[in-house]
Protein backbone atom coordinates (compact mmCIF):
# COMPACT_ATOMS: atom_id res chain seq x y z
CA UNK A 1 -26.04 14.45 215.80
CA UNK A 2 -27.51 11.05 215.20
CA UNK A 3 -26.13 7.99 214.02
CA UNK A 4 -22.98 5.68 215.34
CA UNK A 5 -20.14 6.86 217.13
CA UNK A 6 -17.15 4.55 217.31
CA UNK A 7 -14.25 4.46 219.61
CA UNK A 8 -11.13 3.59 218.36
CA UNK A 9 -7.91 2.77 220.27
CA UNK A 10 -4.31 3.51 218.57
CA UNK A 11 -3.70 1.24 215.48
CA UNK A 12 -7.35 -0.18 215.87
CA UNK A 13 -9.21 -1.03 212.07
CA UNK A 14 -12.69 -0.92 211.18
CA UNK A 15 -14.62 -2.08 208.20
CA UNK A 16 -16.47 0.61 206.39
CA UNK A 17 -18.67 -0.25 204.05
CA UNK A 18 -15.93 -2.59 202.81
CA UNK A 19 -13.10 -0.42 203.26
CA UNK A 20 -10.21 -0.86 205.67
CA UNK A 21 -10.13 2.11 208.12
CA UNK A 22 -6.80 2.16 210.69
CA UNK A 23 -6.80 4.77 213.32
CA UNK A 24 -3.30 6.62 214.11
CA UNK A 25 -1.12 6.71 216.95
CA UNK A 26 -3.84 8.29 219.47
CA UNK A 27 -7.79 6.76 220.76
CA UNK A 28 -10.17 8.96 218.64
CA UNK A 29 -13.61 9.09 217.51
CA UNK A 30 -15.41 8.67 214.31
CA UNK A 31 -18.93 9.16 213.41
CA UNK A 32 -20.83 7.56 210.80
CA UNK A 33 -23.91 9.28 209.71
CA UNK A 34 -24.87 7.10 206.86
CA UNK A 35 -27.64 5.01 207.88
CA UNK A 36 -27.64 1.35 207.04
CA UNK A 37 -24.17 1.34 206.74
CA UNK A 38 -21.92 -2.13 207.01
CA UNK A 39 -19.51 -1.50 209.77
CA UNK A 40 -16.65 -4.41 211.80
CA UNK A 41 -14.24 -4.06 214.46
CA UNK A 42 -11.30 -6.12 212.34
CA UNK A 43 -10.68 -6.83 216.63
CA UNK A 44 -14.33 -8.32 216.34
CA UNK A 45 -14.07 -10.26 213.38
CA UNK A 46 -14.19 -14.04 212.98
CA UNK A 47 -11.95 -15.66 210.59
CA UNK A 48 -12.41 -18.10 208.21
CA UNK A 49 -10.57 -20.84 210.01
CA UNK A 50 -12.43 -20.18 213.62
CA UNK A 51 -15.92 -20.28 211.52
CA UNK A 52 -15.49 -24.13 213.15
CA UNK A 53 -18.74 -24.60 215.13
CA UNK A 54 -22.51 -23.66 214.00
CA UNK A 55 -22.71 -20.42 215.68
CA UNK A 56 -19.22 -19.26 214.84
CA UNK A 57 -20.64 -20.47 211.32
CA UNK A 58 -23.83 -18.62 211.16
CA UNK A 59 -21.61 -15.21 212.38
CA UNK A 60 -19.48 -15.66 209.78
CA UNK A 61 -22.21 -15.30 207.18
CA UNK A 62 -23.43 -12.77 208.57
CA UNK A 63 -19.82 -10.91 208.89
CA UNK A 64 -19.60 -11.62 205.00
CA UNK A 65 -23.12 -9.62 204.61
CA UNK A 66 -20.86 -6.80 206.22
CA UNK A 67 -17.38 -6.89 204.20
CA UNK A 68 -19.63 -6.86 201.16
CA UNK A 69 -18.08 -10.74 200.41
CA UNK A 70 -21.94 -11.72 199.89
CA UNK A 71 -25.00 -11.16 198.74
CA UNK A 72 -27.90 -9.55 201.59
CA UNK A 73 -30.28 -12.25 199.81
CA UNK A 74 -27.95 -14.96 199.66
CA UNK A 75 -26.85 -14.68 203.09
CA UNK A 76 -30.52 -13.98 204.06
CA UNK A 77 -31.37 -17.73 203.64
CA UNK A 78 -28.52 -19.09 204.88
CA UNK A 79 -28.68 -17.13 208.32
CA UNK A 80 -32.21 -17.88 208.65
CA UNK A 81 -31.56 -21.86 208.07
CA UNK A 82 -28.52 -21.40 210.13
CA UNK A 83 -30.96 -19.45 213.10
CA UNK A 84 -33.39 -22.36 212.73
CA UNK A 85 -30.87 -25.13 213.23
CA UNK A 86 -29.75 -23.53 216.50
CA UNK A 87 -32.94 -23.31 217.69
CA UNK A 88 -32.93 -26.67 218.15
CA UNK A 89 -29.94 -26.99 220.43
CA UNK A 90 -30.46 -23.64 222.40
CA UNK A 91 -34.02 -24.32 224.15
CA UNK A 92 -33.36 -22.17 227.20
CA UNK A 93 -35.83 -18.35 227.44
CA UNK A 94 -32.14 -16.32 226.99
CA UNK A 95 -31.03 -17.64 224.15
CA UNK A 96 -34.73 -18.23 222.42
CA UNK A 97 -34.91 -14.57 222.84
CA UNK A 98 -31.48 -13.91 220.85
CA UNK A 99 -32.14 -15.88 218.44
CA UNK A 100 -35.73 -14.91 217.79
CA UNK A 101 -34.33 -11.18 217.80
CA UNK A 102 -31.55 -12.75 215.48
CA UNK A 103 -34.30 -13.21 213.07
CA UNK A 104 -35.79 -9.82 213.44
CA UNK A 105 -32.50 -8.59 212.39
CA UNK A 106 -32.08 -10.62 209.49
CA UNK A 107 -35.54 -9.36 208.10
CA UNK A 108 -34.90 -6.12 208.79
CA UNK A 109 -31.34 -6.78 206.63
CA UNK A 110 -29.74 -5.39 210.29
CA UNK A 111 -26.79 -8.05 209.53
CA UNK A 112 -24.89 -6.26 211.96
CA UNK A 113 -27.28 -6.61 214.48
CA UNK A 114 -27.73 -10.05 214.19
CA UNK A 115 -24.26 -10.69 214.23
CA UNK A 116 -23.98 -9.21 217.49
CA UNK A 117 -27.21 -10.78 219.06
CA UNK A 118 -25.46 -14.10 217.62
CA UNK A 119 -22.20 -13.40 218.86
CA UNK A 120 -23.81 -14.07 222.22
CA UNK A 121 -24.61 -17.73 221.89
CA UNK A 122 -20.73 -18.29 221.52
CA UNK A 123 -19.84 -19.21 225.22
CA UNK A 124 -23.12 -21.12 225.50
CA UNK A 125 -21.73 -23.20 222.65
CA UNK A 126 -18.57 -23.90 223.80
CA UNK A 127 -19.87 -24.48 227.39
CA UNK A 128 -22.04 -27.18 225.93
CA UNK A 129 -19.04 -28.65 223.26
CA UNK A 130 -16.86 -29.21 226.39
CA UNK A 131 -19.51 -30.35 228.27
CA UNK A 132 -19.83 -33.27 225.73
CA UNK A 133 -16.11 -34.01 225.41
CA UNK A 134 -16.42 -34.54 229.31
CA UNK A 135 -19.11 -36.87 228.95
């Protein structure tokens, strides 16, 4: 059997394909065999009030590519803009890599995938936000 297994705990919701999914009472498993298809941990998801810094931002776009809120084109340019401004603040190998993968995924229309090779660059960001408040 091929495609994505996910684990859910009791009471846990996913985003299908832009429907709600809640698990019962007890941890089960669900597989999804449709390829390509647009799936969130609700756990996972960023809101539109924390959407507050430019990689929180950029997720957020690319979380709306998922609840089927926007466009894959639309959102294509925004993410890539979004993936270029970044790359001006995060100069280090690591995060380079994510975001050049980032980019990958966004050509690929993996917004998933990109969203979690984003996600990444959220501690780095707020490592460097409170490092300037303590300058």
């Amino acid at each position: 059997m091929s495609g994505l297994v996910l684990k859910l705990g009791p009471g846990e919701r996913v985003l299908v394909n832009g429907a709600v999914i809640e698990n019962g009472d007890r941890r089960s498993r669900i597989a999804i065999l449709t390829p390509n298809a647009n799936i969130l941990r609700l756990r996972d998801a960023i809101r539109p009030t924390e959407a507050n810094t430019p990689v929180r931002r950029v997720c957020y776009i690319s979380q709306l590519v998922l609840s089927g809120d926007v466009a894959e084109p639309e959102a294509r340019k925004q993410v890539l803009s979004g993936i270029e401004q970044l790359s001006r603040v995060f100069c280090d190998h690591d995060s380079r890599s994510h975001l050049n993968a980032a980019t990958a995924a966004v050509m690929e229309d993996d917004f998933y995938k990109t969203l979690k090779l984003l996600r990444v660059l959220i501690p780095r960001e707020d490592r460097l936000f409170a490092t300037q408040g303590t300058a």
